[in-house]
Protein backbone atom coordinates (compact mmCIF):
# COMPACT_ATOMS: atom_id res chain seq x y z
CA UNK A 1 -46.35 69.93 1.33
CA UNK A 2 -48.12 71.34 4.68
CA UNK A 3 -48.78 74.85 4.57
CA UNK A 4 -51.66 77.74 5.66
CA UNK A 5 -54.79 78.00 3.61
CA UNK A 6 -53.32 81.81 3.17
CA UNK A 7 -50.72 80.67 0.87
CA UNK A 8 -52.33 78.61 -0.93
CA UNK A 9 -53.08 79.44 -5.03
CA UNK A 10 -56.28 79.94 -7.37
CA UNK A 11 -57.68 76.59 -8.73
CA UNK A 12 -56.05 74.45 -6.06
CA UNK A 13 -57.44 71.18 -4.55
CA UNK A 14 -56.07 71.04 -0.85
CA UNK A 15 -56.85 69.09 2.38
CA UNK A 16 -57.95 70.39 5.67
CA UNK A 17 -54.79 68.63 8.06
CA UNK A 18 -55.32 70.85 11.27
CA UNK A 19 -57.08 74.11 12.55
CA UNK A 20 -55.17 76.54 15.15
CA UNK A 21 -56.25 79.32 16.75
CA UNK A 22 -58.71 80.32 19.81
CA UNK A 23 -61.57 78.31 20.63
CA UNK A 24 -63.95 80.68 19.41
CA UNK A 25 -62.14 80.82 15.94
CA UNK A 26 -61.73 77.13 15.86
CA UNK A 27 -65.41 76.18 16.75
CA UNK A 28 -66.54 79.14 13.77
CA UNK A 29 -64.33 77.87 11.27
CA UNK A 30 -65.37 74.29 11.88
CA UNK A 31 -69.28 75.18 12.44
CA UNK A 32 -68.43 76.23 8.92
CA UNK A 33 -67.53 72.77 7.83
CA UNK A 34 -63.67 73.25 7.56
CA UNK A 35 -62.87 70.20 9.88
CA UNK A 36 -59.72 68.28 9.21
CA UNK A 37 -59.53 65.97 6.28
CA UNK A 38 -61.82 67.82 4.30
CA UNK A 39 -61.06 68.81 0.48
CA UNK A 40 -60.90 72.52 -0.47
CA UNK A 41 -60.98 74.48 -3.65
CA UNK A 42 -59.45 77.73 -3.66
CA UNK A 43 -62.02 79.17 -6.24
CA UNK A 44 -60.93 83.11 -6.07
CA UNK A 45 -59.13 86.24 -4.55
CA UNK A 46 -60.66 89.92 -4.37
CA UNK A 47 -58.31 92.03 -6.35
CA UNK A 48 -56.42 93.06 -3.18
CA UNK A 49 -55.95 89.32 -2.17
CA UNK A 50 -58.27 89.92 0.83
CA UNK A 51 -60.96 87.48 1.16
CA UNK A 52 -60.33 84.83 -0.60
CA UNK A 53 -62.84 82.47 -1.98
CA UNK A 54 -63.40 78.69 -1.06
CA UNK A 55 -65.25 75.77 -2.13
CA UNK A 56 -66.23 73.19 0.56
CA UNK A 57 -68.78 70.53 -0.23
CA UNK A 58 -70.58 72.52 -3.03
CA UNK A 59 -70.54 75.44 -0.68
CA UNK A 60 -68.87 78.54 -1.57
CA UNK A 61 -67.20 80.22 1.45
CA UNK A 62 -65.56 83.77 2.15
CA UNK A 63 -62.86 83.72 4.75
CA UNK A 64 -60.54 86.74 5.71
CA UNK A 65 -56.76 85.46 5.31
CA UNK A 66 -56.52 86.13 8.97
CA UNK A 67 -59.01 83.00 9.20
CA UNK A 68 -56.72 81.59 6.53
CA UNK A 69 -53.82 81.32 8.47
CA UNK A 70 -55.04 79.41 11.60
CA UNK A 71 -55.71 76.35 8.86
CA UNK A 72 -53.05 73.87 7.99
CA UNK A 73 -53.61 72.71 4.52
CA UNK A 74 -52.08 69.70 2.45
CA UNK A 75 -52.12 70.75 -1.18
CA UNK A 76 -53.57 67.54 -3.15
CA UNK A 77 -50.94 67.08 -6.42
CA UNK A 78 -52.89 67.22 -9.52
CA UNK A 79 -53.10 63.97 -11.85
């Protein structure tokens, strides 16, 4: 199931499938090493929902869920 990194929940695995918005936006997201086909972790949310917490390649990142929405995640079914 595609969806935006926005939506997805805590403790999910999901994968990086494509990264919209503004070049600027694009080139900081993936300077940050969210390039498609990478694996996520959505570790945490701040109590208001706003940032959210991720886990890329052992590497805990904060991201705004305005940054959220401009990726296209693939949420990876658990075994």
């Amino acid at each position: 199931m595609m969806n935006t990194l926005d939506k997805a929940t805590i403790g999910s695995n999901c994968q990086i499938v494509k990264i919209n918005g503004e070049k600027p936006i694009k080139r900081r997201l993936m300077d940050m090493g969210l390039i498609p086909g990478t694996i996520v972790f959505v570790h945490k949310l701040a109590p208001l929902g706003d940032p959210m917490e991720i886990r890329v390649k052992n590497t805990e990142i904060t991201l705004r869920k305005a940054d959220a929405q401009n990726i296209i995640i693939q949420t990876i079914a658990e075994d």
